[in-house]
N, C-alpha and C. Protein backbone atom coordinates (compact mmCIF):
# COMPACT_ATOMS: atom_id res chain seq x y z
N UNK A 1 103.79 140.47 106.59
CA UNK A 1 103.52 139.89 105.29
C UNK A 1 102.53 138.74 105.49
N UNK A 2 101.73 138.59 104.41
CA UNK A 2 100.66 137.84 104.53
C UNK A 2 100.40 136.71 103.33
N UNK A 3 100.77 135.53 103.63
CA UNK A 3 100.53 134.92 102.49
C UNK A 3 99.44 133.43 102.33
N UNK A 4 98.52 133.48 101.15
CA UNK A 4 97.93 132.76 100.90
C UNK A 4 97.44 131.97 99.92
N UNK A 5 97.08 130.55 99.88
CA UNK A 5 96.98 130.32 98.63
C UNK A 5 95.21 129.84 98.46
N UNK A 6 95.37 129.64 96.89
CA UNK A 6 94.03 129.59 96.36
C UNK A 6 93.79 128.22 96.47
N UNK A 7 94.61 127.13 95.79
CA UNK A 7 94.29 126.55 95.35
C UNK A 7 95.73 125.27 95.97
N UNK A 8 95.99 124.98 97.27
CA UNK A 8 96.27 124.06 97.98
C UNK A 8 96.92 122.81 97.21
N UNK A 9 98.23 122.62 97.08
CA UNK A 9 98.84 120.92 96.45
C UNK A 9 97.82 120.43 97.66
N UNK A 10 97.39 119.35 97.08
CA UNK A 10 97.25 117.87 97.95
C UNK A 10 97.89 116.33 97.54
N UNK A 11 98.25 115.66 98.40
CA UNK A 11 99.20 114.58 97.92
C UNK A 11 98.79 113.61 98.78
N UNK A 12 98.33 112.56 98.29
CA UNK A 12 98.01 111.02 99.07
C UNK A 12 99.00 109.74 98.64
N UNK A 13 99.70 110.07 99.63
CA UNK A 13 100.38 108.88 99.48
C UNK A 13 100.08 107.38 100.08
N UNK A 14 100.31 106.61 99.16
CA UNK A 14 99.44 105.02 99.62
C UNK A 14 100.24 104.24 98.56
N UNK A 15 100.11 102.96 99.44
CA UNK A 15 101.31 101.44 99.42
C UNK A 15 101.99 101.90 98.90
N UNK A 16 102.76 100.70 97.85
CA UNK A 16 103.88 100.35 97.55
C UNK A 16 104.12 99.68 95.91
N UNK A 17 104.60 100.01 95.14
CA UNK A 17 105.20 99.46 93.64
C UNK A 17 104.56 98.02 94.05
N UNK A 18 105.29 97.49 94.85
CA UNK A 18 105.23 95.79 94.79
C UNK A 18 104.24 95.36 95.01
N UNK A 19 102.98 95.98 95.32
CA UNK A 19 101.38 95.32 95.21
C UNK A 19 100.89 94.99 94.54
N UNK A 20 102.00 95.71 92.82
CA UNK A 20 101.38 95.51 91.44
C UNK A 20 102.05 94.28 90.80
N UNK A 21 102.70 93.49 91.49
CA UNK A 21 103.33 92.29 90.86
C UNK A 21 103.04 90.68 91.73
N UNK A 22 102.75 89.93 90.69
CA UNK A 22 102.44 88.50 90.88
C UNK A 22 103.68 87.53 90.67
N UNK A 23 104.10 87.36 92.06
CA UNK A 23 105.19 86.26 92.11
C UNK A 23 106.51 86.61 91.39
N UNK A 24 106.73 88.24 91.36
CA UNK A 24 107.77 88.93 91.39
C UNK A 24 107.66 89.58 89.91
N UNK A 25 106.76 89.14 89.15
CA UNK A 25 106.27 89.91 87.69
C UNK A 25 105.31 91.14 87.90
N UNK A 26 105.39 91.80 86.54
CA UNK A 26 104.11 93.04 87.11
C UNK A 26 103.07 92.42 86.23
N UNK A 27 102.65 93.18 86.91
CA UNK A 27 100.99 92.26 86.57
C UNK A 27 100.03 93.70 85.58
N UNK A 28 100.31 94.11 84.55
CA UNK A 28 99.79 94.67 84.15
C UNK A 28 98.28 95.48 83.94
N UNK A 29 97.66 94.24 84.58
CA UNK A 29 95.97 94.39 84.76
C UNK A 29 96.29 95.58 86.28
N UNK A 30 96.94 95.22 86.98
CA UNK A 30 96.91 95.97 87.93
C UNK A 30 97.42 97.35 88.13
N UNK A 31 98.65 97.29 87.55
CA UNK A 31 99.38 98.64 87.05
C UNK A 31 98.38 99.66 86.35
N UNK A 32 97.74 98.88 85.24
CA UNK A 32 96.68 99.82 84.17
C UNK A 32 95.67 100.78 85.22
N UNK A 33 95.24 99.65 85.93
CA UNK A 33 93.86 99.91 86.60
C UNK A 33 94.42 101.10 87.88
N UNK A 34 95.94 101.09 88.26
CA UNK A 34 95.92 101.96 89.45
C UNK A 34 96.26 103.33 88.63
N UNK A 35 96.91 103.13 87.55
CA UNK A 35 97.27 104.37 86.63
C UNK A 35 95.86 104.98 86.17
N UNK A 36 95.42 104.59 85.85
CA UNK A 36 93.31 104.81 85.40
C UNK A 36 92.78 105.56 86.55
N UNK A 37 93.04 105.16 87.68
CA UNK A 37 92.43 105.29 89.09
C UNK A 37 92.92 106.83 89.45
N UNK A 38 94.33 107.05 89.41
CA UNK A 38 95.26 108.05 89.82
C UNK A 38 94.91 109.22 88.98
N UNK A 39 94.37 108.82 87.62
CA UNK A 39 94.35 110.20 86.57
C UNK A 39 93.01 110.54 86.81
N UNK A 40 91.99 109.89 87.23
CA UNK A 40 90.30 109.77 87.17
C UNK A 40 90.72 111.08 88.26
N UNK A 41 91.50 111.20 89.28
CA UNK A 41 91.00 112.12 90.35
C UNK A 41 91.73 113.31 90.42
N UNK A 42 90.62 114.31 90.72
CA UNK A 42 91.27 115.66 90.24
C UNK A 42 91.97 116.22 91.38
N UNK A 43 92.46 117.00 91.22
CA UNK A 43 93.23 118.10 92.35
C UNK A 43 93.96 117.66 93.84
N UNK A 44 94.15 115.83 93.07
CA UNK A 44 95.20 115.21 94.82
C UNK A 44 95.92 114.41 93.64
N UNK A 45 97.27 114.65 94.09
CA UNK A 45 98.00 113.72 93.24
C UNK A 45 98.24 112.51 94.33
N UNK A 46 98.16 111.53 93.56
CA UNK A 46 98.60 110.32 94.36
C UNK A 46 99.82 109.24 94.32
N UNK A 47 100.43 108.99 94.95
CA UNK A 47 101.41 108.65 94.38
C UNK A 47 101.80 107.28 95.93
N UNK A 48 102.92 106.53 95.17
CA UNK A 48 103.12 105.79 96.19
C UNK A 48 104.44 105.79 97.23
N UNK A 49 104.44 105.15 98.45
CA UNK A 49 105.46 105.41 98.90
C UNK A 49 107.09 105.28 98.70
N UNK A 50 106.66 104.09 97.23
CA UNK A 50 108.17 103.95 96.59
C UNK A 50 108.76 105.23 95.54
N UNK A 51 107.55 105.89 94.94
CA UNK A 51 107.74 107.12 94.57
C UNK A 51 108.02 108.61 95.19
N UNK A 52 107.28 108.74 96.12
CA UNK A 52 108.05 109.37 97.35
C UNK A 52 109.20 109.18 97.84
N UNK A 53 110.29 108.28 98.02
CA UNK A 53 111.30 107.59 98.12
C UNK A 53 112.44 108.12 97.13
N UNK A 54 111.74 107.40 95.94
CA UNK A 54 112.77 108.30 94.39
C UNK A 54 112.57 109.75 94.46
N UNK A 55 111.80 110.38 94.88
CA UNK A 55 111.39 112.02 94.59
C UNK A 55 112.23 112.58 95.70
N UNK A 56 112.43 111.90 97.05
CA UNK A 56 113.36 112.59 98.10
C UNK A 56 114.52 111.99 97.68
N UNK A 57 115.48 111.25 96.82
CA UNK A 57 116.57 110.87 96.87
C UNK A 57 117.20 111.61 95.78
N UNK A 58 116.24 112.02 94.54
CA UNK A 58 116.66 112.85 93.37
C UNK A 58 116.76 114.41 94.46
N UNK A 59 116.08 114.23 95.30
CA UNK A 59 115.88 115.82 95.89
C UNK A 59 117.34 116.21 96.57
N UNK A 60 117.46 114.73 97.33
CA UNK A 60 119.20 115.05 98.00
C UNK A 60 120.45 115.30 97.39
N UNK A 61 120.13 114.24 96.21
CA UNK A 61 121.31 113.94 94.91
C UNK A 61 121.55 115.56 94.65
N UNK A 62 120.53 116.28 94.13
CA UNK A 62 120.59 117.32 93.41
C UNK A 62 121.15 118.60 94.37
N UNK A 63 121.28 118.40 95.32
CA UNK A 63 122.03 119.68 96.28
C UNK A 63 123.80 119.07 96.31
């Protein structure tokens, strides 16, 4: 059996939630601008390592 795909997930994962907050607040200018950044690019989802984190713990929960 032979299997292949067309069209490849890609996933970049980079930092952390807490880069987006000033002196323990979120800092909205920053949040906007990485959410802006993340949708601008096509065909790699990006996401961060605190989200990776929640996505493997919902993954364990759920078995």
């Amino acid at each position: 059996m032979e299997v292949s795909t067309v069209r490849p997930r890609q996933v970049l994962v980079i930092g952390s939630l807490n880069e987006f907050t000033d002196g323990g607040a979120a800092n909205p200018e920053k949040m906007t601008s990485f959410e802006q950044h993340r949708r601008s690019i096509q065909d790699v989802e990006v996401i961060t390592f605190d989200e990776l984190y929640e996505r493997a713990c919902f993954i364990v929960q759920d078995r």
